[in-house]
C-alpha atoms as a PDB file:
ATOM      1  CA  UNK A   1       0.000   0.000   0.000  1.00  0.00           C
ATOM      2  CA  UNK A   2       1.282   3.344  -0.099  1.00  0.00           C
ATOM      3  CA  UNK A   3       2.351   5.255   2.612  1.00  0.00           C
ATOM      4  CA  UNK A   4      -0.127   6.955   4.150  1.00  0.00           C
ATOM      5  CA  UNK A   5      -0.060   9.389   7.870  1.00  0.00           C
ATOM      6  CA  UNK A   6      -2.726   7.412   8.811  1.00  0.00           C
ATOM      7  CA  UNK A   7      -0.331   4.271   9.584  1.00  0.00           C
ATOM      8  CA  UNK A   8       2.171   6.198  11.796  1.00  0.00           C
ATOM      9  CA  UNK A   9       1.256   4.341  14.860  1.00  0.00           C
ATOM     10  CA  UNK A  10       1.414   0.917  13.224  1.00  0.00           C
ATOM     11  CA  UNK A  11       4.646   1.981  10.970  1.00  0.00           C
ATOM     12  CA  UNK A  12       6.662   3.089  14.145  1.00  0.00           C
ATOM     13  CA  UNK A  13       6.195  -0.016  15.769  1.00  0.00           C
ATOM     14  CA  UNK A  14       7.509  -1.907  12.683  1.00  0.00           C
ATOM     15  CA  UNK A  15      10.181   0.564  12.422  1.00  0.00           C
ATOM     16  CA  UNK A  16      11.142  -0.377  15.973  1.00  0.00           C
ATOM     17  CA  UNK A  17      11.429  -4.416  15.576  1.00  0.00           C
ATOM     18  CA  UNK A  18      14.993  -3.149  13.331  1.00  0.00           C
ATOM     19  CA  UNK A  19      16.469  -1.933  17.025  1.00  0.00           C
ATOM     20  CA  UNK A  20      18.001   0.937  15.429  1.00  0.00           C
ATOM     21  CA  UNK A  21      19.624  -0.912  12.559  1.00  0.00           C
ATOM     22  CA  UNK A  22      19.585  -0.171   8.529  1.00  0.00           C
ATOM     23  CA  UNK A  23      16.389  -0.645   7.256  1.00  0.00           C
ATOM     24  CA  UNK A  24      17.099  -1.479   3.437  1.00  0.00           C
ATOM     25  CA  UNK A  25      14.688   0.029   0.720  1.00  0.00           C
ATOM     26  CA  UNK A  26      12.669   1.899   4.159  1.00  0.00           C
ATOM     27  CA  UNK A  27      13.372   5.321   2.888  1.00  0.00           C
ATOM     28  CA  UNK A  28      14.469   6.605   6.050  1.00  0.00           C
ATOM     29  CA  UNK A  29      18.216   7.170   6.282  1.00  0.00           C
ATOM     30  CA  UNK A  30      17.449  11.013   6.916  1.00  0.00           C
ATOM     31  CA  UNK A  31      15.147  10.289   9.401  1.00  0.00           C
ATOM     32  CA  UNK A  32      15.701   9.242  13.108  1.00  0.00           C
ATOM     33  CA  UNK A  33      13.065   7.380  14.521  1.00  0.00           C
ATOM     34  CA  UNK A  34      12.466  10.151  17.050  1.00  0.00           C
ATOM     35  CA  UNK A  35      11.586  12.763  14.749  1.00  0.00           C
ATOM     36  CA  UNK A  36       9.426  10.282  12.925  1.00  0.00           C
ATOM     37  CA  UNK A  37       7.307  10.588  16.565  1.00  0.00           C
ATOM     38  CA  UNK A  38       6.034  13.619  15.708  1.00  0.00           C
ATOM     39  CA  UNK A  39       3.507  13.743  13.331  1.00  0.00           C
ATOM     40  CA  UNK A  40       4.190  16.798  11.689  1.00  0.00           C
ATOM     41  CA  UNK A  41       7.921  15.174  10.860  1.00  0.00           C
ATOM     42  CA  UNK A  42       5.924  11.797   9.850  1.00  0.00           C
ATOM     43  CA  UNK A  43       3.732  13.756   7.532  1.00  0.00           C
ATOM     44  CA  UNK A  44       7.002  14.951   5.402  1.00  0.00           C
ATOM     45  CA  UNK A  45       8.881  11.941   5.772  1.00  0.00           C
ATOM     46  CA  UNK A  46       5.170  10.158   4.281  1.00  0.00           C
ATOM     47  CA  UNK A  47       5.563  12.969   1.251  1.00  0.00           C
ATOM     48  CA  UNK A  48       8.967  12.547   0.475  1.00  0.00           C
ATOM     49  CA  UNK A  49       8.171   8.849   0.195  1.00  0.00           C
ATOM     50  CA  UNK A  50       5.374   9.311  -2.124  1.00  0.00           C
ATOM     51  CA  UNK A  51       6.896  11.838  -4.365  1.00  0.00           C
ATOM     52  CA  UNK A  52      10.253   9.895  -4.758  1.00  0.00           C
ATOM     53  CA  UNK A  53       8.522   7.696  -7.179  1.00  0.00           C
ATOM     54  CA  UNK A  54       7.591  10.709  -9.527  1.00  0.00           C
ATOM     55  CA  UNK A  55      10.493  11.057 -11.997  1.00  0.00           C
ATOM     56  CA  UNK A  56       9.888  15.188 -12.467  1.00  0.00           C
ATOM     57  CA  UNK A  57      10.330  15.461  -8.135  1.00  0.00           C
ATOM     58  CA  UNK A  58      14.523  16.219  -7.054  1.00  0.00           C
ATOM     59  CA  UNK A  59      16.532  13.720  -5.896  1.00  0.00           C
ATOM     60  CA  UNK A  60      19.671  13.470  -4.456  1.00  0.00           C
ATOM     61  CA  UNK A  61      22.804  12.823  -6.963  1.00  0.00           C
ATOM     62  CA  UNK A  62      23.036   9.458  -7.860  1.00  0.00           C
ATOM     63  CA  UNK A  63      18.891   8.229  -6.936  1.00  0.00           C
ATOM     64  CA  UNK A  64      16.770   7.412  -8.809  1.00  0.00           C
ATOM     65  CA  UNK A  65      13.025   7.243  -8.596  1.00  0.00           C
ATOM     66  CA  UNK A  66      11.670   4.755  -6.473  1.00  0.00           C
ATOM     67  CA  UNK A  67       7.966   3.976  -5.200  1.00  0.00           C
ATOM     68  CA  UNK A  68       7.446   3.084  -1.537  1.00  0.00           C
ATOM     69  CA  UNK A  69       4.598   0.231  -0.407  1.00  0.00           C
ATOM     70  CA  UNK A  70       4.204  -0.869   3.126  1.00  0.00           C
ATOM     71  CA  UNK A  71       2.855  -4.230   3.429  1.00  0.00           C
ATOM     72  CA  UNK A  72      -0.543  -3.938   5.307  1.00  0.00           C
ATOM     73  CA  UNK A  73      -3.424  -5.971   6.662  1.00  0.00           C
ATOM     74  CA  UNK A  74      -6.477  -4.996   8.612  1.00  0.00           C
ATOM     75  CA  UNK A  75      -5.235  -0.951   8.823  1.00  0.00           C
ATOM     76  CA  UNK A  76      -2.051  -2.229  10.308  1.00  0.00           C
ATOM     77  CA  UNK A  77       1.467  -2.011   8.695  1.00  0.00           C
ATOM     78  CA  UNK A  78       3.570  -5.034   9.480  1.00  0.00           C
ATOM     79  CA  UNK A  79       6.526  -5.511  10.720  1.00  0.00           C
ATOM     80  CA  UNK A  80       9.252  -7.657   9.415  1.00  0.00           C
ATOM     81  CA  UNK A  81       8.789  -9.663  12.048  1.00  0.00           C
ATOM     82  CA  UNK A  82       5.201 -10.131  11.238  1.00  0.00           C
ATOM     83  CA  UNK A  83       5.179 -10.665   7.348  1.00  0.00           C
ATOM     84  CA  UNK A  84       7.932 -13.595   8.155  1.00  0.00           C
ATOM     85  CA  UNK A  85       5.771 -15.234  10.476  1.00  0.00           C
ATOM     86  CA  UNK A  86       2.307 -15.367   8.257  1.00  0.00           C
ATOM     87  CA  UNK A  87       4.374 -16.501   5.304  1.00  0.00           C
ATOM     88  CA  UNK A  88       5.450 -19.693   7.495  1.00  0.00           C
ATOM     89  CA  UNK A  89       8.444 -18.772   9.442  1.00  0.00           C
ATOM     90  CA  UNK A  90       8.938 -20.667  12.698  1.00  0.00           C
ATOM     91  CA  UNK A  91      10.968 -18.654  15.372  1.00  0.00           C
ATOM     92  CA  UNK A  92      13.943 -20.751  16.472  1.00  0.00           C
ATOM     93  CA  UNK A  93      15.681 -18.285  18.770  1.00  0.00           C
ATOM     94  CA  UNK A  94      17.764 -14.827  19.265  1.00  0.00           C
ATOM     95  CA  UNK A  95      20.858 -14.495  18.997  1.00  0.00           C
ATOM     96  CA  UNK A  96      23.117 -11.067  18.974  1.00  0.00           C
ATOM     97  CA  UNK A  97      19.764  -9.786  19.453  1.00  0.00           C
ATOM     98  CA  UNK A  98      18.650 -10.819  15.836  1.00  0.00           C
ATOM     99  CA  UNK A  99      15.471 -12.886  15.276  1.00  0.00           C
ATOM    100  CA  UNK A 100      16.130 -16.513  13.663  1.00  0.00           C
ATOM    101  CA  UNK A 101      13.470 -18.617  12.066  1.00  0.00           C
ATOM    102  CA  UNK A 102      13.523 -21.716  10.169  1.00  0.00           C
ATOM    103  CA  UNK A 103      11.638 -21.324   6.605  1.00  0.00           C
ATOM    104  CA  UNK A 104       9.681 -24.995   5.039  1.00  0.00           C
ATOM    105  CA  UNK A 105      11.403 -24.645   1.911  1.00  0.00           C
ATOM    106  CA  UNK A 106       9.211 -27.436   0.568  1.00  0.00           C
ATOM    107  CA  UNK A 107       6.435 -25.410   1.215  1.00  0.00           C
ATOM    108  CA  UNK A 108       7.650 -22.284  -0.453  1.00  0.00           C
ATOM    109  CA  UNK A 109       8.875 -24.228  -3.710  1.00  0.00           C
ATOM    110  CA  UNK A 110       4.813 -25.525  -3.778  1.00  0.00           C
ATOM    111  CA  UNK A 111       3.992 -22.124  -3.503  1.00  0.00           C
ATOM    112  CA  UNK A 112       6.473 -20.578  -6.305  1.00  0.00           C
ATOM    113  CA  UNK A 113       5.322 -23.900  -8.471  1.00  0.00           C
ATOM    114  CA  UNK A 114       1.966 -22.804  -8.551  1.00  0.00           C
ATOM    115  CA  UNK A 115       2.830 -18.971  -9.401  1.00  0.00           C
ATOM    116  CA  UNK A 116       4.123 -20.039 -12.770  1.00  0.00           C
END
């Protein structure tokens, strides 16, 4: 979906599963997850992800444009953490303070088989 303000409560608590590290492809290496409390600093960090997928918008040297979806269910953006675990990942442990899960890959090459 694309991002919307009306997530921010949802999106910060997604945001917050990383534990303060990169979030590849998020959009928010400009952003500190403290600003992003405020809602007035949520609302431009919401536009800038929007309009970075309209090729006549300014980027900075060396982007390109790029559209921004969050992956939501019932009004709720989810988490890493929850997209692995409704797409069949079993939690196994923590370790370093990283989330491991185990993944049925003969479930997921059924899956991909009947994609084709």
């Amino acid at each position: 979906m694309t991002p919307n303000v009306n997530f921010q409560s949802s999106w910060f608590e997604a945001a917050v599963e990383f534990d303060g590290a990169h979030q590849d492809g998020g959009g928010r290496e400009d952003w500190s997850l403290e600003d992003l409390r405020d809602p007035l600093h949520f609302g431009r960090f919401v536009d800038e992800l929007v309009t970075a997928a309209l090729p006549e918008n300014p980027r900075k040297p060396g982007y390109v444009t790029c559209t921004y979806l969050w992956i939501v269910e019932a009004d709720v953006v989810l988490g890493f953490r929850a997209t692995i675990e409704k797409n069949g990942g079993v939690y196994e442990d923590s370790r370093k303070g990283k989330r491991r899960y185990w993944i049925n890959q003969r479930q997921n090459i059924g899956i991909l088989g009947q994609n084709r």
